[in-house]
Protein backbone atom coordinates (compact mmCIF):
# COMPACT_ATOMS: atom_id res chain seq x y z
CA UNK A 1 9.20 -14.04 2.29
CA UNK A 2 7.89 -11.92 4.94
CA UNK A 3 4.36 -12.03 5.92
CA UNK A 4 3.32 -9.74 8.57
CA UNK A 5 1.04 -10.72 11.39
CA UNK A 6 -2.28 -12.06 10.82
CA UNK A 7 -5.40 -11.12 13.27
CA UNK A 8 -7.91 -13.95 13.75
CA UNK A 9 -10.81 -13.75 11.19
CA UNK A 10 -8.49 -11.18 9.27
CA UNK A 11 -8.33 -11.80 5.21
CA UNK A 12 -5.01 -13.89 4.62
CA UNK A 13 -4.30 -10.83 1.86
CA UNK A 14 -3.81 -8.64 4.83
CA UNK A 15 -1.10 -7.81 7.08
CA UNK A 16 -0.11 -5.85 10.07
CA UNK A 17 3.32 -4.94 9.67
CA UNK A 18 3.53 -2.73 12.90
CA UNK A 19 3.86 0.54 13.57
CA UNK A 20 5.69 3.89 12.23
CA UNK A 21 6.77 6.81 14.01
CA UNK A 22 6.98 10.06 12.43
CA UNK A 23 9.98 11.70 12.92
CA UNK A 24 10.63 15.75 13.47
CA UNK A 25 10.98 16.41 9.40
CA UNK A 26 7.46 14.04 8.83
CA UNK A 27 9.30 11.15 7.82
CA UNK A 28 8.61 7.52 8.80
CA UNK A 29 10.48 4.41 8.59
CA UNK A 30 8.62 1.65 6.57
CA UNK A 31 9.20 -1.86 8.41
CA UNK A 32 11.30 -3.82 7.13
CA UNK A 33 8.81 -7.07 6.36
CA UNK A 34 6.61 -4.49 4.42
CA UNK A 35 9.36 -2.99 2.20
CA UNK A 36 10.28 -6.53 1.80
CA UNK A 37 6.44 -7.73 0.94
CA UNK A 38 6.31 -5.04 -1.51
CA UNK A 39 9.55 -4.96 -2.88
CA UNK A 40 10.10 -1.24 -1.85
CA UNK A 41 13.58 -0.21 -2.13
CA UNK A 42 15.56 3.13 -1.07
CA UNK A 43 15.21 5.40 -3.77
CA UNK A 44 11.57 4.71 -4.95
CA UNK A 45 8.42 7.01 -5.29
CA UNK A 46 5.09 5.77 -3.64
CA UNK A 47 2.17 7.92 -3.80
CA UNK A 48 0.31 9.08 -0.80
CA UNK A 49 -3.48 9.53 -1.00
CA UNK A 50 -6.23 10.43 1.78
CA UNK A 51 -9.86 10.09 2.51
CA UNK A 52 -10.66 12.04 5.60
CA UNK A 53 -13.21 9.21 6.91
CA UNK A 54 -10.70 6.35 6.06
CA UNK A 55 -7.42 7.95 6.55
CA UNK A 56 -3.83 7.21 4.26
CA UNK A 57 -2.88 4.48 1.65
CA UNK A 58 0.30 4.47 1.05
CA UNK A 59 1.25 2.85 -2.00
CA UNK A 60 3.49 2.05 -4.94
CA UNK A 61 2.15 4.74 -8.39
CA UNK A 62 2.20 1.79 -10.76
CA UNK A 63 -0.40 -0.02 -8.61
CA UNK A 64 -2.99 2.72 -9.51
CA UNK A 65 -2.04 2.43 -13.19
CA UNK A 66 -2.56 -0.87 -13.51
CA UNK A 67 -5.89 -0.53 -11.63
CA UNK A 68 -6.55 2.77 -13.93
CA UNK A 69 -5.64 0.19 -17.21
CA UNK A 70 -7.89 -2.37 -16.42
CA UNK A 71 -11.10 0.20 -15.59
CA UNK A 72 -10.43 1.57 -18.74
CA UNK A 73 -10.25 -1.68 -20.48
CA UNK A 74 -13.81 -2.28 -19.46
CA UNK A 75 -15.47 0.97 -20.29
CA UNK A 76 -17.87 -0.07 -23.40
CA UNK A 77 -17.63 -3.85 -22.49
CA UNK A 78 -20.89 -3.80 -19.68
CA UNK A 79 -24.06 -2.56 -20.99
């Protein structure tokens, strides 16, 4: 399975997987060891959000619903 590169220090859940060049329509090309990683194949939808101060995330919409599920799950539980 493809890992990216590791920096020194750097979490082991984090990779580099290079670089992406945007292309005259705004397109970029994924690497391949992150579509691998992630199991992103032509054809899918990933969702694109922003924070000016921390820039992109690019990731897959059912990651945020799971996340969404399980912060809903624990409203009412703390207090």
């Amino acid at each position: 399975m493809a890992g990216g590169k590791h920096i020194l220090g750097m979490n082991k859940a984090r990779h580099i997987f290079g670089t992406a060049k945007v292309g005259d329509r705004g397109q970029i090309v994924i690497p391949k060891d992150a579509r691998e990683f992630y199991g992103i194949k032509p054809g899918d939808t990933l969702l694109i959000l922003g924070d000016e101060e921390n820039g992109m995330i690019v990731t897959k919409p059912e990651v945020l619903s799971e996340l969404a599920a399980k912060i809903l799950s624990q409203i009412g539980k703390e207090g």
